[in-house]
PDB file of N, CA and C in Angstrom:
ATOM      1  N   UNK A   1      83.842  70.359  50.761  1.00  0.00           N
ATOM      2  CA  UNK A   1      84.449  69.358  51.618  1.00  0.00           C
ATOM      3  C   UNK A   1      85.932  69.179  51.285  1.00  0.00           C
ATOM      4  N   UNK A   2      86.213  69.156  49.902  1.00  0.00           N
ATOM      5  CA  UNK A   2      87.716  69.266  49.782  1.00  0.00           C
ATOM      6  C   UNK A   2      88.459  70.251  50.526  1.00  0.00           C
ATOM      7  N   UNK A   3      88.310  72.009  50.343  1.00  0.00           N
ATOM      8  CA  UNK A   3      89.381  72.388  51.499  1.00  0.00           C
ATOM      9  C   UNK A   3      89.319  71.928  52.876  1.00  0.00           C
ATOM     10  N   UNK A   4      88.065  71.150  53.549  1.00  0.00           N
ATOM     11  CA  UNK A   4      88.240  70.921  54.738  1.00  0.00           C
ATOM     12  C   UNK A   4      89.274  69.662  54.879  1.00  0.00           C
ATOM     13  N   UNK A   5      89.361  69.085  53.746  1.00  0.00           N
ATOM     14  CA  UNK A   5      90.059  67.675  54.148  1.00  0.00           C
ATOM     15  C   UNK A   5      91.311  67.980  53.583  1.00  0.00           C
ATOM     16  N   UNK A   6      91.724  68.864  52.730  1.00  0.00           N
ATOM     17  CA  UNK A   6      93.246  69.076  52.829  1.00  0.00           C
ATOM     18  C   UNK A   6      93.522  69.936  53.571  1.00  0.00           C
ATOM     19  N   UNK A   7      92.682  70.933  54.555  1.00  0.00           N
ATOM     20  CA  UNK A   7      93.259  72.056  55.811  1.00  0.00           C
ATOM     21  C   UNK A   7      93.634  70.400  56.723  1.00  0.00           C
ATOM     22  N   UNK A   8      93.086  69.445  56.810  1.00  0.00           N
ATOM     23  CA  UNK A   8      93.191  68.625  58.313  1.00  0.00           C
ATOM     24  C   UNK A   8      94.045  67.870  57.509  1.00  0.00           C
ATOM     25  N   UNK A   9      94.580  67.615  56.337  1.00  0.00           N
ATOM     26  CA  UNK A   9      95.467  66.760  55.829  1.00  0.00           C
ATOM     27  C   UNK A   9      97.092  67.735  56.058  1.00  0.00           C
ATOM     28  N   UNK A  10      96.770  68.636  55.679  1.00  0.00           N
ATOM     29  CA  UNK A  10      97.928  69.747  56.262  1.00  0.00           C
ATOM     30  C   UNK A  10      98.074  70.113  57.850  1.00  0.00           C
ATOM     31  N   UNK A  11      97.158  69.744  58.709  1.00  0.00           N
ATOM     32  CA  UNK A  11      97.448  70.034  59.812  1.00  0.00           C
ATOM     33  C   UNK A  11      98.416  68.515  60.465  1.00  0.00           C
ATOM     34  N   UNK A  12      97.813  67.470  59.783  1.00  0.00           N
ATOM     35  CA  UNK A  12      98.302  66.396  60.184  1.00  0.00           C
ATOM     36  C   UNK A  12      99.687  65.872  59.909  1.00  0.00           C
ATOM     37  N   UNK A  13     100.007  66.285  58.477  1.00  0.00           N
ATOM     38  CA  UNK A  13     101.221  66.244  57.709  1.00  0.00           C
ATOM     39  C   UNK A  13     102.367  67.703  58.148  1.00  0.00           C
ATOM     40  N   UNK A  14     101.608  68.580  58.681  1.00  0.00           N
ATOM     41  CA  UNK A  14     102.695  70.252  59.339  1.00  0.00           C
ATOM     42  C   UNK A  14     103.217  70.300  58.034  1.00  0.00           C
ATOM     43  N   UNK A  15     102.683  70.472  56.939  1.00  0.00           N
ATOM     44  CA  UNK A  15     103.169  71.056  55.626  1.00  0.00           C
ATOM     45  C   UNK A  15     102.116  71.581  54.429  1.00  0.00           C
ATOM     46  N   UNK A  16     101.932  72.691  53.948  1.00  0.00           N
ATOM     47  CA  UNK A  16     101.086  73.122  53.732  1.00  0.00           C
ATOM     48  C   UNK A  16     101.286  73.196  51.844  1.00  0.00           C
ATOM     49  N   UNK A  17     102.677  72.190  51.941  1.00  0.00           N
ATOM     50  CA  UNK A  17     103.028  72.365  49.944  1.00  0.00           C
ATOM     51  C   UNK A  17     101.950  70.956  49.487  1.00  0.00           C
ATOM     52  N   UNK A  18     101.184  70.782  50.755  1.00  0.00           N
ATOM     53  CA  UNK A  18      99.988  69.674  49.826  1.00  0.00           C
ATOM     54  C   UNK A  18      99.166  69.882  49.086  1.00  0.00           C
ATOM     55  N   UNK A  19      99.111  71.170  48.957  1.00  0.00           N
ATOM     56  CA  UNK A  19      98.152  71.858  47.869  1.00  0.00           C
ATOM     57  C   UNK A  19      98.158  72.103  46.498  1.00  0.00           C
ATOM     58  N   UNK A  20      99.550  71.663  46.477  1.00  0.00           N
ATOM     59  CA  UNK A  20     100.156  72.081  45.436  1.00  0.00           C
ATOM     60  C   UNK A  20     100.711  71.170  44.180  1.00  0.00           C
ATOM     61  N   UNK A  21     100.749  69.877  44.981  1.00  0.00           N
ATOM     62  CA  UNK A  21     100.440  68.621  44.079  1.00  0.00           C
ATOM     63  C   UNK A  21      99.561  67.427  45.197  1.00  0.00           C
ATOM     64  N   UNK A  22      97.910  67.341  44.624  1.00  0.00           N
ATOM     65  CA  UNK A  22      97.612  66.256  44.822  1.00  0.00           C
ATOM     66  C   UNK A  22      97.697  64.694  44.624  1.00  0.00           C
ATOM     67  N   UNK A  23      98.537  64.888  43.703  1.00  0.00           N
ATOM     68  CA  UNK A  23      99.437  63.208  43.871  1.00  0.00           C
ATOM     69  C   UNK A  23     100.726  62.896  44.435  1.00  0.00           C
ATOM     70  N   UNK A  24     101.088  64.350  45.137  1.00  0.00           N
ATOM     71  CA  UNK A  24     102.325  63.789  45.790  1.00  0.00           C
ATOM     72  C   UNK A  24     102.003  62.303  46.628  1.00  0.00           C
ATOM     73  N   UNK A  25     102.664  61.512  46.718  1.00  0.00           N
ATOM     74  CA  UNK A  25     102.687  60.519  48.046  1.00  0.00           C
ATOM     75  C   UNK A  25     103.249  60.725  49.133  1.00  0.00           C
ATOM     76  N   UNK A  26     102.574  60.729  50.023  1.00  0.00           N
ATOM     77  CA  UNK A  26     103.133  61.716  51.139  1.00  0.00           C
ATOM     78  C   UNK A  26     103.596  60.357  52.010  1.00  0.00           C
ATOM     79  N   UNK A  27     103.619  59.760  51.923  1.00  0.00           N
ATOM     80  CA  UNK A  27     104.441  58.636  52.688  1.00  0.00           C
ATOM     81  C   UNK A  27     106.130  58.227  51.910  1.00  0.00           C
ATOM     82  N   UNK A  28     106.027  58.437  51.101  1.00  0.00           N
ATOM     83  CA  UNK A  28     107.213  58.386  50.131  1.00  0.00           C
ATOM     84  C   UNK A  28     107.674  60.173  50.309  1.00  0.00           C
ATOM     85  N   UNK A  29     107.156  61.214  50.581  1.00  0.00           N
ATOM     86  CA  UNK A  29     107.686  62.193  50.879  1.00  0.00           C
ATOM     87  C   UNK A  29     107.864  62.767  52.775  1.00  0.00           C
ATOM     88  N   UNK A  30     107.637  61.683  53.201  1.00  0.00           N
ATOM     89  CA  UNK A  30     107.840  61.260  54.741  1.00  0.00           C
ATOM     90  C   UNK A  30     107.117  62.038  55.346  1.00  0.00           C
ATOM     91  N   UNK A  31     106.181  62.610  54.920  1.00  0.00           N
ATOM     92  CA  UNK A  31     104.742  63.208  55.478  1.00  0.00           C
ATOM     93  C   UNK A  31     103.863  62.715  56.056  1.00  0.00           C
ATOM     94  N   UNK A  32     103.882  61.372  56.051  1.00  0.00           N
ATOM     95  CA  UNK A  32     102.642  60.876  56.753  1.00  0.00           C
ATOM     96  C   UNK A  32     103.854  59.454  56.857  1.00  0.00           C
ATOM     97  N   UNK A  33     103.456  58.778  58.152  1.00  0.00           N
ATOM     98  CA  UNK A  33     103.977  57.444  58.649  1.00  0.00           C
ATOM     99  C   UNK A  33     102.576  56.610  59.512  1.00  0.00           C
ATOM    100  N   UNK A  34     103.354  55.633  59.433  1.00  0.00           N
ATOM    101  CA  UNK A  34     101.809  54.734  60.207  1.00  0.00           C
ATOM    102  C   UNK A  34     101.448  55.562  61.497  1.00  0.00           C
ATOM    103  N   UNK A  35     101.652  56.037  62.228  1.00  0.00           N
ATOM    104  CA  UNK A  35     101.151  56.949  63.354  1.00  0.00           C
ATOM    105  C   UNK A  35     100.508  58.159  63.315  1.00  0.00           C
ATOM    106  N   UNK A  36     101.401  58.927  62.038  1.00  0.00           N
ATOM    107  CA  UNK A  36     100.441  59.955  61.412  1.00  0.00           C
ATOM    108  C   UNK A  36      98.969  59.540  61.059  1.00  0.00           C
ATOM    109  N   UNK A  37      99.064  58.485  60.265  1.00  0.00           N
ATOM    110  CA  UNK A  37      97.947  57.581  59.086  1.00  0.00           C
ATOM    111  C   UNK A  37      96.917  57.558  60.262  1.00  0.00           C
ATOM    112  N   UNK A  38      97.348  57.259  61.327  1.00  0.00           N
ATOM    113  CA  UNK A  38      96.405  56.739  62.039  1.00  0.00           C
ATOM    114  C   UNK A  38      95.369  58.321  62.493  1.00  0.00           C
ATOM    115  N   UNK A  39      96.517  59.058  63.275  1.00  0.00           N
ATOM    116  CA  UNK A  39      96.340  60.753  63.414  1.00  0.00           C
ATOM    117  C   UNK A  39      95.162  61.121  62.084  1.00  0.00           C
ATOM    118  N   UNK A  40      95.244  61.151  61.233  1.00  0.00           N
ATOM    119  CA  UNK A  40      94.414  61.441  59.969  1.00  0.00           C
ATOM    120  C   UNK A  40      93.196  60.682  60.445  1.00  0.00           C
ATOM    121  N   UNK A  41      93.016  59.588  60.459  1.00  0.00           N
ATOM    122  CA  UNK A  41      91.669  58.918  60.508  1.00  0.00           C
ATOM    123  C   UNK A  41      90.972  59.515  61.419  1.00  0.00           C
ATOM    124  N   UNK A  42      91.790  59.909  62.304  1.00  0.00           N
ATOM    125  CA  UNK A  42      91.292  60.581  64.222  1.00  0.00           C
ATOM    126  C   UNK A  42      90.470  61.797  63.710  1.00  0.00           C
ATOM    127  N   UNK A  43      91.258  62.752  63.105  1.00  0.00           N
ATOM    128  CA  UNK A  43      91.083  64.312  62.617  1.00  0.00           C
ATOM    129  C   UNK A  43      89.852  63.753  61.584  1.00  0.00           C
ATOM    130  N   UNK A  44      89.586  62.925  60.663  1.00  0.00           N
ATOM    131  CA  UNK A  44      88.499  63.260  59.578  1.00  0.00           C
ATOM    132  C   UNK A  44      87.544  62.646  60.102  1.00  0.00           C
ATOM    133  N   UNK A  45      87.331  61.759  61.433  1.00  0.00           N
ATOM    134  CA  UNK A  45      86.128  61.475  62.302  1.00  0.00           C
ATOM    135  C   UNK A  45      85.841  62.129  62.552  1.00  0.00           C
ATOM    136  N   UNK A  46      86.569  62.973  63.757  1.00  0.00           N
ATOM    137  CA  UNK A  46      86.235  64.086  64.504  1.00  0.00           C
ATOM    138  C   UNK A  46      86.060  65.511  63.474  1.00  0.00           C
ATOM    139  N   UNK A  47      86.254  66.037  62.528  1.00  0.00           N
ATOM    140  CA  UNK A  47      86.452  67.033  62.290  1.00  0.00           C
ATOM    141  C   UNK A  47      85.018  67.039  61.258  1.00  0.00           C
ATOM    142  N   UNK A  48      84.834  65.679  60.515  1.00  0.00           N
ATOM    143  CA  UNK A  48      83.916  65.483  59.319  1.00  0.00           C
ATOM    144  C   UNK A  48      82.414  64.654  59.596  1.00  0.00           C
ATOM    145  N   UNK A  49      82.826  63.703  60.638  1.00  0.00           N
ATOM    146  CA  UNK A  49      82.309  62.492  61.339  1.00  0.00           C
ATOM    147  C   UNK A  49      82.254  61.830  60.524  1.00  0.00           C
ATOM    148  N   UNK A  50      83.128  61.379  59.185  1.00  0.00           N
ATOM    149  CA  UNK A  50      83.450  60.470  58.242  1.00  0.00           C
ATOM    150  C   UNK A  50      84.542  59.056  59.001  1.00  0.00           C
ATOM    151  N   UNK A  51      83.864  58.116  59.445  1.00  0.00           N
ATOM    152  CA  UNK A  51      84.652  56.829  60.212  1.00  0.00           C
ATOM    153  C   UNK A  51      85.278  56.373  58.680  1.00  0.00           C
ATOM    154  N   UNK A  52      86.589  55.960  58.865  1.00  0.00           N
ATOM    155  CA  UNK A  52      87.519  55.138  58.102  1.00  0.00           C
ATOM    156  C   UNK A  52      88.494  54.526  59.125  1.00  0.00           C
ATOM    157  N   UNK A  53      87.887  52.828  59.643  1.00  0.00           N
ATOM    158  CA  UNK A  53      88.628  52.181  60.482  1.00  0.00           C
ATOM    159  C   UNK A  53      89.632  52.073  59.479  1.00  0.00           C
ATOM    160  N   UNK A  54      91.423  51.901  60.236  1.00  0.00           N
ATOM    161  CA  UNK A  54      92.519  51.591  59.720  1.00  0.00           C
ATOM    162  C   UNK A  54      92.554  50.317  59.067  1.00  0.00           C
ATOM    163  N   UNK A  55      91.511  49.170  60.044  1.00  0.00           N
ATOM    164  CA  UNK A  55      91.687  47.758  59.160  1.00  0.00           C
ATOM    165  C   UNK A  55      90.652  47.627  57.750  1.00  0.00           C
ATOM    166  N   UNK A  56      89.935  48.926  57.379  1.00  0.00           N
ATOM    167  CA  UNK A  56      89.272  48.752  55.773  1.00  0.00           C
ATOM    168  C   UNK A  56      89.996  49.579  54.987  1.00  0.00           C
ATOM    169  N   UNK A  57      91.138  49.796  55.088  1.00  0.00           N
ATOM    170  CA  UNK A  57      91.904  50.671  54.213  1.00  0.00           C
ATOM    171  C   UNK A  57      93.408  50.112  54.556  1.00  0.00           C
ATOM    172  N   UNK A  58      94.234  50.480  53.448  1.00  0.00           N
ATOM    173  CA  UNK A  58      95.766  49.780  53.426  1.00  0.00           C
ATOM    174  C   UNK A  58      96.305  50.925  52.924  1.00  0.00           C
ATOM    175  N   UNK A  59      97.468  51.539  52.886  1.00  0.00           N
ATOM    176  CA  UNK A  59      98.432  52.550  52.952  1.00  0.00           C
ATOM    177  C   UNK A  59      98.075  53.278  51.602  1.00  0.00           C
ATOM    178  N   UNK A  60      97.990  52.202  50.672  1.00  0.00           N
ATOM    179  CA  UNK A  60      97.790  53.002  49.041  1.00  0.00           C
ATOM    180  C   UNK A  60      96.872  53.059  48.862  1.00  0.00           C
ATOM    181  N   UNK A  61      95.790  52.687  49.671  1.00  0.00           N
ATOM    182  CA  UNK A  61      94.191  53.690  49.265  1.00  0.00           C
ATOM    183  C   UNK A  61      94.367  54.961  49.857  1.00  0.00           C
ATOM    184  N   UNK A  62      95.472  55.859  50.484  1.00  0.00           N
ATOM    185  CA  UNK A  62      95.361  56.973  51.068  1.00  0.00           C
ATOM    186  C   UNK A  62      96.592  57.653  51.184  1.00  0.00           C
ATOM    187  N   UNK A  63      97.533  57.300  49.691  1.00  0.00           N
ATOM    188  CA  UNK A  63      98.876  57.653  50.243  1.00  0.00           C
ATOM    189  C   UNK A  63      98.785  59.032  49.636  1.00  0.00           C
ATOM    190  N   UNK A  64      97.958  59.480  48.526  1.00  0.00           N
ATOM    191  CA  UNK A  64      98.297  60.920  48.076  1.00  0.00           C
ATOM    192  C   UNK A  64      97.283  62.094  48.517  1.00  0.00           C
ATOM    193  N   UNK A  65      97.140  62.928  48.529  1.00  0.00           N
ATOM    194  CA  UNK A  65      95.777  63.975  49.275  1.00  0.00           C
ATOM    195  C   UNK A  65      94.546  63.791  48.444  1.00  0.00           C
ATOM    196  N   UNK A  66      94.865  63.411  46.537  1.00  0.00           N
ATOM    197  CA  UNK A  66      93.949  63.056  45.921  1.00  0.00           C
ATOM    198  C   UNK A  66      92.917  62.052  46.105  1.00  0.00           C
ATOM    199  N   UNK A  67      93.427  60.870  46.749  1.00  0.00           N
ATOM    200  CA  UNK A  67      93.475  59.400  46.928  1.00  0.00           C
ATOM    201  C   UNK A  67      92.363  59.748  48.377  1.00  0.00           C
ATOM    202  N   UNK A  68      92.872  60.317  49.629  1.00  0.00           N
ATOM    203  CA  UNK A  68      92.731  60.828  49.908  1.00  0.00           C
ATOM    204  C   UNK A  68      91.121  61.236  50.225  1.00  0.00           C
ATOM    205  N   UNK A  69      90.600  62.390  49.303  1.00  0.00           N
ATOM    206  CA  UNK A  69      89.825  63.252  48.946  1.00  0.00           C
ATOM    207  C   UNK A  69      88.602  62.169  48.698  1.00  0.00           C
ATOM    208  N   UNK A  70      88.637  61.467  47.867  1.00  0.00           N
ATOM    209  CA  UNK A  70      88.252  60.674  47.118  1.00  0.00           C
ATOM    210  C   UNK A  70      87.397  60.052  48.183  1.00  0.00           C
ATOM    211  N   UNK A  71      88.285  58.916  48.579  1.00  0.00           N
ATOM    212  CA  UNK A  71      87.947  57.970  49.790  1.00  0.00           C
ATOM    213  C   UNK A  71      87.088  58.968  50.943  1.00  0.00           C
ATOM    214  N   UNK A  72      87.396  59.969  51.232  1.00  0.00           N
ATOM    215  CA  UNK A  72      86.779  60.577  52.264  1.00  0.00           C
ATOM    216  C   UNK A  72      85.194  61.298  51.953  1.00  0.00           C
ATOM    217  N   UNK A  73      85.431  61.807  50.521  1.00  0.00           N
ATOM    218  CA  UNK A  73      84.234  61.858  50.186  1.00  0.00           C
ATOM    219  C   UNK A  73      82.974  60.820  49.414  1.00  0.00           C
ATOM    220  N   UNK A  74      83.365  59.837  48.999  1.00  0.00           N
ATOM    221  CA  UNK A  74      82.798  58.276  49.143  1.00  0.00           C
ATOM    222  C   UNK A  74      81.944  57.846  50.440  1.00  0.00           C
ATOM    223  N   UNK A  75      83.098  58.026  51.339  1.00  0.00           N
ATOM    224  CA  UNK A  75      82.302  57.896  52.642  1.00  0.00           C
ATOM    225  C   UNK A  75      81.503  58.712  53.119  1.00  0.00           C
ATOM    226  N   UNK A  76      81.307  59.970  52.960  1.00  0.00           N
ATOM    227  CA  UNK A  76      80.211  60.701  53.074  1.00  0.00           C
ATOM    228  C   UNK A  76      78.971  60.460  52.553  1.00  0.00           C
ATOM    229  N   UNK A  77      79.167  60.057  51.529  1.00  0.00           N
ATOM    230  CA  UNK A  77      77.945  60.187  50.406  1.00  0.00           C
ATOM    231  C   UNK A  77      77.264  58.642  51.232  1.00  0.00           C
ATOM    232  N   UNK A  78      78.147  57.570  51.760  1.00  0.00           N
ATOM    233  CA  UNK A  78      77.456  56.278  52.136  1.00  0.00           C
ATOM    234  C   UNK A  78      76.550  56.372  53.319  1.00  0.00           C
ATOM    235  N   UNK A  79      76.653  58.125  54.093  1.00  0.00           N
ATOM    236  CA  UNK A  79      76.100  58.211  55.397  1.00  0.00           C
ATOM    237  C   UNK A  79      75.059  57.967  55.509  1.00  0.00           C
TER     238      UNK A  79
END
C-alpha cells in the first residue's frame, strides 16, 4: 500500500523527489496547498477507497508523505 500512496502523492504534488525524503513537508516545500490537500483526499478515496474527510484532519496530520502513509494506512486497517 505504501508505493500506491506515494505514486498518488506524486501524482498530486507533479514531483516525484517525494521518494526520496519522507519527511520532507511538502507544504513548506510548496507541494501541496489547501486545494492540492483537498486533490489528495479525492485521489486516496478514489484510488484506495480510504475516506479522510478534510474536517477530521488539520494540515500537520498530513504535511509529510510519512505522516501521510501512516494516516492512510490506519484508515485502512479501521475498514
Amino acid at each position: 500500500m505504501k508505493e500506491k500512496i506515494l505514486d498518488i502523492i506524486e501524482k498530486v504534488c507533479e514531483d516525484d523527489s517525494i521518494r526520496e525524503d519522507l519527511t520532507m513537508n511538502l507544504f513548506e516545500e510548496d507541494l501541496l496547498d489547501s486545494l492540492s490537500f483537498v486533490a489528495l483526499l479525492v485521489e486516496l478515496e478514489d484510488n484506495l477507497g480510504v475516506v479522510i474527510s478534510p474536517s477530521e484532519v488539520i494540515r500537520e496530520d498530513m504535511d509529510t508523505p510519512e505522516k501521510i502513509i501512516a494516516l492512510v494506512e490506519a484508515k485502512a486497517q479501521e475498514k
